[in-house]
Protein backbone atom coordinates (compact mmCIF):
# COMPACT_ATOMS: atom_id res chain seq x y z
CA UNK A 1 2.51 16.30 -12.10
CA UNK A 2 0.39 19.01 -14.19
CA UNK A 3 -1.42 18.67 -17.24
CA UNK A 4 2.00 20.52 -19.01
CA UNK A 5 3.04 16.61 -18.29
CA UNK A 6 0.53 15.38 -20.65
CA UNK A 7 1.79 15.76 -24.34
CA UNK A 8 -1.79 15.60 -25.13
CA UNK A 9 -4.98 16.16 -24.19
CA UNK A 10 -5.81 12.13 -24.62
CA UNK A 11 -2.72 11.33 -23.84
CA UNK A 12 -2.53 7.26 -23.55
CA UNK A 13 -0.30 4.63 -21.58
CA UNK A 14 1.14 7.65 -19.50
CA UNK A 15 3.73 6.22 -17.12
CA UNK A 16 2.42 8.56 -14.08
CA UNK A 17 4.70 7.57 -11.40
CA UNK A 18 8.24 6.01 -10.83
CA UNK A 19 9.98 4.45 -7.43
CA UNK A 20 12.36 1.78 -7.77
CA UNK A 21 9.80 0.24 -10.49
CA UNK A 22 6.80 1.72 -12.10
CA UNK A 23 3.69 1.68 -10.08
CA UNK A 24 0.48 2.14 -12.70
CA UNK A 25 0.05 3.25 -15.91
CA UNK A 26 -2.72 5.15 -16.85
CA UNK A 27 -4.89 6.44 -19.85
CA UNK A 28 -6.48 10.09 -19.37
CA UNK A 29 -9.18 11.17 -21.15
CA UNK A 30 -11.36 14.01 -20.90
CA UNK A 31 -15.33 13.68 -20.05
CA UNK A 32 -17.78 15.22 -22.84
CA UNK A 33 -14.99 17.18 -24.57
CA UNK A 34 -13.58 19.70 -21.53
CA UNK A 35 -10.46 20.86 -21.63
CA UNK A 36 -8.48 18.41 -19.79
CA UNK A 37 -7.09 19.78 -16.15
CA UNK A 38 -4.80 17.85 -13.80
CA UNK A 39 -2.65 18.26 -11.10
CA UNK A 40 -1.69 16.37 -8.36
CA UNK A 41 1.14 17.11 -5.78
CA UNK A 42 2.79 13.21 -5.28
CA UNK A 43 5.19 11.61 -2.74
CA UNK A 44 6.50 8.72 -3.46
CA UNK A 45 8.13 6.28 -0.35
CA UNK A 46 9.05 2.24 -1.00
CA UNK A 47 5.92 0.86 0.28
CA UNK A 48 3.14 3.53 -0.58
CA UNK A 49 2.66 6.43 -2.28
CA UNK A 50 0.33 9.42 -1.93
CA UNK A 51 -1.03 12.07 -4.52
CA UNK A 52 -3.19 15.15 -3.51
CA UNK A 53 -5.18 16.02 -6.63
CA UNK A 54 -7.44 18.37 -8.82
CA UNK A 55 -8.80 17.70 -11.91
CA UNK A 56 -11.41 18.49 -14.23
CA UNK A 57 -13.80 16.05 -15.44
CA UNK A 58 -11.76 13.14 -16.67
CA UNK A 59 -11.84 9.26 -17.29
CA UNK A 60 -8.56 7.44 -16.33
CA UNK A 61 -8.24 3.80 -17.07
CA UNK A 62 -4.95 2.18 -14.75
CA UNK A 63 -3.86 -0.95 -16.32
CA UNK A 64 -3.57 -4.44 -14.85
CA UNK A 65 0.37 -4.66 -16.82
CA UNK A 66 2.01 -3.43 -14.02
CA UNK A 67 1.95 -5.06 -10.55
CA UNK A 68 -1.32 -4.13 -9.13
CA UNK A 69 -1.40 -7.57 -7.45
CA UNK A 70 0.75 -5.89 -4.97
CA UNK A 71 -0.63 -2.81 -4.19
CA UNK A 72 -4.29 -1.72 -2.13
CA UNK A 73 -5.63 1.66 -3.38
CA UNK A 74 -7.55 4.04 -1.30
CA UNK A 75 -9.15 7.22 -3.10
CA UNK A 76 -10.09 9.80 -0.27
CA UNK A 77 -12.67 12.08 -2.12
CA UNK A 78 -12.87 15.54 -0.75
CA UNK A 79 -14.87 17.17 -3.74
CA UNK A 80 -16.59 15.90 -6.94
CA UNK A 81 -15.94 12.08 -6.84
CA UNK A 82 -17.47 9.76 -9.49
CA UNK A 83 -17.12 5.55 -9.79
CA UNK A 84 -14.42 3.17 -9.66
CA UNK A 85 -15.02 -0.07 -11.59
CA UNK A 86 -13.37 -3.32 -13.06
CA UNK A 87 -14.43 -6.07 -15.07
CA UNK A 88 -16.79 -7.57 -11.79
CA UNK A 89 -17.53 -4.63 -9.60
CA UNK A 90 -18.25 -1.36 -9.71
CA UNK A 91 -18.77 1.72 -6.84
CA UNK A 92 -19.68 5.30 -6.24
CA UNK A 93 -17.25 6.97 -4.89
CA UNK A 94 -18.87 10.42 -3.30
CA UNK A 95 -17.50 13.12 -1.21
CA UNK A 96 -16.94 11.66 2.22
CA UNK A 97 -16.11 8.59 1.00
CA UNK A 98 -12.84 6.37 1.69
CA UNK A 99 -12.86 3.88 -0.89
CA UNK A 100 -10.33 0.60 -0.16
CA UNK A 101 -9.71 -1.37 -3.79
CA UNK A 102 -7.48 -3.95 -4.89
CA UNK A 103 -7.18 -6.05 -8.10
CA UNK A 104 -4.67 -7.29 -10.52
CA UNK A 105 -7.05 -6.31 -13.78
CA UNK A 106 -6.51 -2.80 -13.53
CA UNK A 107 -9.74 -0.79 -13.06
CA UNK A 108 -11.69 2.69 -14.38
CA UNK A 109 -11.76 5.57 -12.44
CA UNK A 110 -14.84 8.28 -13.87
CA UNK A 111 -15.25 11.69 -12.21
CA UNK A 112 -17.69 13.32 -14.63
CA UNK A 113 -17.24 16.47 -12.58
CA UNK A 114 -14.54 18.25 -11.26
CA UNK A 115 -13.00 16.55 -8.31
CA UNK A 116 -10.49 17.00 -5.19
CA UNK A 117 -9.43 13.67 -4.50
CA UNK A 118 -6.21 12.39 -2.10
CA UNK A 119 -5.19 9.07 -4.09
CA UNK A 120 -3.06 6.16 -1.45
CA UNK A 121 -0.70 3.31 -3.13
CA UNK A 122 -0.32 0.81 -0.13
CA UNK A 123 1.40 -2.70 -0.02
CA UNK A 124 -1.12 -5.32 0.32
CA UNK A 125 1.50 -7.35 1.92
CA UNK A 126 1.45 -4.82 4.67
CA UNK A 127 -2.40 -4.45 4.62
CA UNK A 128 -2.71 -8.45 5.04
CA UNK A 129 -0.39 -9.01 7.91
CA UNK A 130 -3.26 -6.11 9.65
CA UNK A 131 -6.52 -6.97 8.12
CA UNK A 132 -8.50 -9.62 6.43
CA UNK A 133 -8.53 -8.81 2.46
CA UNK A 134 -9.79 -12.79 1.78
CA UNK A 135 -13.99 -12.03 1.91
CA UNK A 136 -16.99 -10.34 -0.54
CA UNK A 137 -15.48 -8.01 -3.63
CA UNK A 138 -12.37 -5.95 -3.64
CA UNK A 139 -12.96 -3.13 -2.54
CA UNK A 140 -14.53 -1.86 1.37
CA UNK A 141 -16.32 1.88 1.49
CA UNK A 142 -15.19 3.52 4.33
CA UNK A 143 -16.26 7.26 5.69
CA UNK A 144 -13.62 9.75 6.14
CA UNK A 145 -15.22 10.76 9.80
CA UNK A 146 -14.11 6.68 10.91
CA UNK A 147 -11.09 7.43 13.56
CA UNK A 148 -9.00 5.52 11.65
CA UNK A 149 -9.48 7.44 8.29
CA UNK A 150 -9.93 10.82 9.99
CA UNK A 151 -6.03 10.43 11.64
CA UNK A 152 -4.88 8.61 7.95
CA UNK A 153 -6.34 11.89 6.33
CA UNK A 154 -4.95 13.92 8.61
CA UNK A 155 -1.45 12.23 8.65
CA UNK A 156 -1.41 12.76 5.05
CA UNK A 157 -1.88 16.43 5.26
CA UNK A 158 1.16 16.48 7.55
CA UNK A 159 3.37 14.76 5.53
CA UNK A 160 3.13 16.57 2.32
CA UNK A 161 3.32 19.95 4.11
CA UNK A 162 6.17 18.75 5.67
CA UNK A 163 9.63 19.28 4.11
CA UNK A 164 10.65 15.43 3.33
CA UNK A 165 13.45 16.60 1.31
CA UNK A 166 16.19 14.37 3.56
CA UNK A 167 14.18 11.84 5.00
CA UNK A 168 15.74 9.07 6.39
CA UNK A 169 15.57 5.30 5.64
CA UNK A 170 14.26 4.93 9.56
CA UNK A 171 11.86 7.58 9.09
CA UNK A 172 10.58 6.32 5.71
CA UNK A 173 10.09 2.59 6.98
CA UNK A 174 8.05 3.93 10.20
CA UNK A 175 6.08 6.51 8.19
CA UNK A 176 5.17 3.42 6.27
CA UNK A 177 4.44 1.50 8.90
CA UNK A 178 2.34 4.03 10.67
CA UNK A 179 0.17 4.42 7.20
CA UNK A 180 -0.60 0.93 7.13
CA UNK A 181 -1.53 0.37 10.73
CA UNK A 182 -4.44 3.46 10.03
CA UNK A 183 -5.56 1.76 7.04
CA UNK A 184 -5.28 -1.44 8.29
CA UNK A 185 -7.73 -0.03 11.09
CA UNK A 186 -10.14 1.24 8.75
CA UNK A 187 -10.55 -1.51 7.22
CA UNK A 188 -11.11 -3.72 9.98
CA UNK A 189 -7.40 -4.81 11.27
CA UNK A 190 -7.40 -8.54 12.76
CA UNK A 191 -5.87 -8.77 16.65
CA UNK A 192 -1.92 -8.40 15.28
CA UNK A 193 -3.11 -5.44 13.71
CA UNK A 194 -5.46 -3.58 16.05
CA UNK A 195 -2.17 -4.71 18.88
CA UNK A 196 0.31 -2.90 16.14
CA UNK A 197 -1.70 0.05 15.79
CA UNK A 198 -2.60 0.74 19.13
CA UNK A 199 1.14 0.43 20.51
CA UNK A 200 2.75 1.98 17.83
CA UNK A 201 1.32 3.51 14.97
CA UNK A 202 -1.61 5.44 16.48
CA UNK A 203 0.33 7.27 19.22
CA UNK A 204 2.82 7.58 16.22
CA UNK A 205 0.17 9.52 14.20
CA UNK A 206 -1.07 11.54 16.85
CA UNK A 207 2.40 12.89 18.42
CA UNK A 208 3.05 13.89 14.34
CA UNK A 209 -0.54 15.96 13.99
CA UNK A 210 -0.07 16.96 18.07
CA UNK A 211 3.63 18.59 16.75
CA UNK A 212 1.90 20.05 13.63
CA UNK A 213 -0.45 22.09 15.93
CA UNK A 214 2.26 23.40 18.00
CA UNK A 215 3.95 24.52 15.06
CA UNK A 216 0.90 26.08 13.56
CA UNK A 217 0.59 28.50 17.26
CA UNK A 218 3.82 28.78 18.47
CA UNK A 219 3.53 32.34 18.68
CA UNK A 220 0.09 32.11 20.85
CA UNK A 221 1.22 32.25 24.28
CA UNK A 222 -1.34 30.06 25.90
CA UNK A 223 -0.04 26.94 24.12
CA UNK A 224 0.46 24.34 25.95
CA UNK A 225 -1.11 21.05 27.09
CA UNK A 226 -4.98 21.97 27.52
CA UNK A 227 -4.60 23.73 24.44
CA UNK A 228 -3.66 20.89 22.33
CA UNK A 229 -6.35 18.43 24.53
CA UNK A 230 -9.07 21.02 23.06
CA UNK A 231 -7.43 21.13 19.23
CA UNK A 232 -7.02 17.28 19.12
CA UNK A 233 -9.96 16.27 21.59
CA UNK A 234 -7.62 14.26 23.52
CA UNK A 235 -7.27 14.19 27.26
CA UNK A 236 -4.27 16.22 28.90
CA UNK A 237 -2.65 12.88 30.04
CA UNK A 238 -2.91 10.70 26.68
CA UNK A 239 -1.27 14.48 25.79
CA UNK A 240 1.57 14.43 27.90
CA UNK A 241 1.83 10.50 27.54
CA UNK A 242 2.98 11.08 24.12
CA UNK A 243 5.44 13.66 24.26
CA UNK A 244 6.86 11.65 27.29
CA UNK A 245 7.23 8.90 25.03
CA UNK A 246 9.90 11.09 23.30
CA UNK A 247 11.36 12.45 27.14
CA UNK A 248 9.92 15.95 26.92
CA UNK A 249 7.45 17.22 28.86
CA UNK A 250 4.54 19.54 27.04
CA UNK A 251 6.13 22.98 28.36
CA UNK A 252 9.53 21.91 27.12
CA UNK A 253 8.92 20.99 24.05
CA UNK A 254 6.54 23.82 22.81
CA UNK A 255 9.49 26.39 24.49
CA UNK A 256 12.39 24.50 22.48
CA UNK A 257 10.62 24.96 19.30
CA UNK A 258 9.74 28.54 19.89
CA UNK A 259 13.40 29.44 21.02
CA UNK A 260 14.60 27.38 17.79
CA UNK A 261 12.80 29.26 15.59
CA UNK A 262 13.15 32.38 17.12
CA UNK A 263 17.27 31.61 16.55
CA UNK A 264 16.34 31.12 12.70
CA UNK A 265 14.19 34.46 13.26
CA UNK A 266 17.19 36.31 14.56
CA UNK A 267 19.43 34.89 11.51
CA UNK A 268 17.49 36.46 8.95
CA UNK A 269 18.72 39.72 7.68
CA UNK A 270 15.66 40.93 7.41
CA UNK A 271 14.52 40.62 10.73
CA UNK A 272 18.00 43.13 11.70
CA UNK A 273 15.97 46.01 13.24
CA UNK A 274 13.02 44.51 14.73
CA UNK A 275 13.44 44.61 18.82
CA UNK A 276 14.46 41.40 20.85
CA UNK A 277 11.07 42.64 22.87
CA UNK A 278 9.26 42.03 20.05
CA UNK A 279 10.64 38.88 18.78
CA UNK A 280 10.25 37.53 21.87
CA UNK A 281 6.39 38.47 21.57
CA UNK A 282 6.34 37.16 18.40
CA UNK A 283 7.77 33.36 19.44
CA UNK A 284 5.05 33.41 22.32
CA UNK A 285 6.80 34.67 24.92
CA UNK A 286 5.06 37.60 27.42
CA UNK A 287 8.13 38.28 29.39
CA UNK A 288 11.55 39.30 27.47
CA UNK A 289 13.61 38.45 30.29
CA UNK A 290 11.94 34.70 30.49
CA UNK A 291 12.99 34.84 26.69
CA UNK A 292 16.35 35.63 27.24
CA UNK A 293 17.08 33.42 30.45
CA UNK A 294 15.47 30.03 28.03
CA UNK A 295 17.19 31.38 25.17
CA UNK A 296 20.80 31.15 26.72
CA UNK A 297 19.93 28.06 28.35
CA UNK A 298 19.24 26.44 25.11
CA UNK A 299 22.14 28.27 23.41
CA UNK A 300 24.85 29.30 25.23
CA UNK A 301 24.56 33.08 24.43
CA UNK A 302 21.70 35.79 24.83
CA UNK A 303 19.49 36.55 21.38
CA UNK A 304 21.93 40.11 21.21
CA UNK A 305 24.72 37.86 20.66
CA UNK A 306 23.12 35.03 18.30
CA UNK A 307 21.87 38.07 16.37
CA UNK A 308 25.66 39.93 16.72
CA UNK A 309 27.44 36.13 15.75
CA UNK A 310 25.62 35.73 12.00
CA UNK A 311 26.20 39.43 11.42
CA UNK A 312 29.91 39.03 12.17
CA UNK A 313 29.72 35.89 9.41
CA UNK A 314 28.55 38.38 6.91
């Protein structure tokens, strides 16, 4: 969604998102007459939704016609920031900040400066089997450095880098689940909740951001497991715990997902000339033969003839 989506500049009652029903409705306006500037990158999955967003100094008012008794907002404010208020409470929302808010009046959002913001939809069905939603105003403050929120923000930042094009209705329902066992966390889960997220949706999490950071350095040859224990600052055993929890060893996973991509490497046409030395140097690997050995294990044929196969296709 870009401001192009916005017929005007004060455009009102704009249905922003749609899955399976609608989930607010909003009113933008513009602060003190700037040129109104939005965009936010949104997901949308059954049970929550998340927006990464950057906007210039706007007002947005979210309606109570819609549902909202349903849904738990968190506002994750990397830059700029503002207040969120309803009819009985109001609260500064500053960089740093993890704001938790729920109410079925709708509310007011005000960034009178311009503001990088990561905006959650979660069930509060799912929040309430975790945590205790019942006591004081609605709405808990909670900093982005808690462990909880750290590995939610970071989870985020996985997913929507991540190509979710043909997700799954498995994946989708433990994606939610995971999301709602951080927040839960964060905002103080009861003992079902601190005994779901600690068996399931933390490891969850951190096998997700521990694969990100393999992909991000597959082609440094010292990956491996004391390299991701000084990325994540995790110990080499909770390391190895999780990717034993999906029956691969460190080693073997970070080699299968060098020698897959170096396949996809080896496919593209433009990659025709360039040396199997060097692509082997180039997917991490210091020793060509050790390349080609793994790579015919994995494959049934050396990289000559995975290279020789898609060039026949053409």
């Amino acid at each position: 969604m870009t401001t192009s989506d916005i017929p005007e500049a004060t455009a009102e009652d704009m249905i922003a998102l749609w899955s399976s029903r609608h989930l607010y409705r909003l009113a933008i306006r513009p602060v003190d007459d700037a040129p109104l500037e939005l965009t936010s990158d949104i997901t949308t999955f059954p049970d929550f939704t998340f927006a990464f967003g950057d906007n210039s100094p706007i007002a947005v008012r979210v309606s109570a016609e819609i549902g909202h008794e349903d849904d738990v907002y968190l506002s994750l404010v990397l830059t700029g920031g503002g207040e969120v208020s309803a009819r009985n409470w109001a609260n500064e929302n500053k960089p740093g900040d993890g704001l938790f808010h729920w109410s079925g009046e709708g509310f007011v959002v005000r960034q009178p400066q311009r503001s990088r913001i990561i905006n959650l939809r979660l069930s509060v069905d799912a929040i309430r089997r975790r945590a205790d939603l019942a006591n004081g105003r609605p709405l808990r403050r909670v900093a982005l450095n808690h462990p909880a929120m750290a590995l939610l923000r970071n989870y985020v930042g996985t997913l929507q880098s991540s190509d979710l094009s043909h997700v799954t209705p498995a994946f989708a329902a433990a994606t939610s689940s995971h999301m709602h066992d951080l927040a839960g966390l964060a905002i103080g889960a009861n003992r079902d909740g601190v005994h779901s997220a600690q068996t399931t949706g933390v490891p969850a999490v951190r096998l997700a951001l521990a694969k990100e950071v393999v992909a991000r350095h597959l082609d440094n040859p010292k990956l491996n497991d004391d390299f991701l224990s000084r990325q994540m600052g995790l110990s080499r055993s909770y390391i190895r715990k999780l990717f034993a929890g999906e029956g691969y060893a460190v080693a073997t996973y970070i080699r299968r997902e060098r020698l897959l991509r170096a396949r996809r490497f080896l496919s593209d046409p433009a990659a025709a000339r360039i040396k199997i030395l060097d692509i082997a140097s180039l997917h991490g690997f210091d020793d060509v033969s050790t390349f080609n050995r793994a790579f015919r294990r994995l494959f049934d044929m050396s990289p000559s003839e995975a290279r020789d196969e898609v060039q026949g296709e053409d």
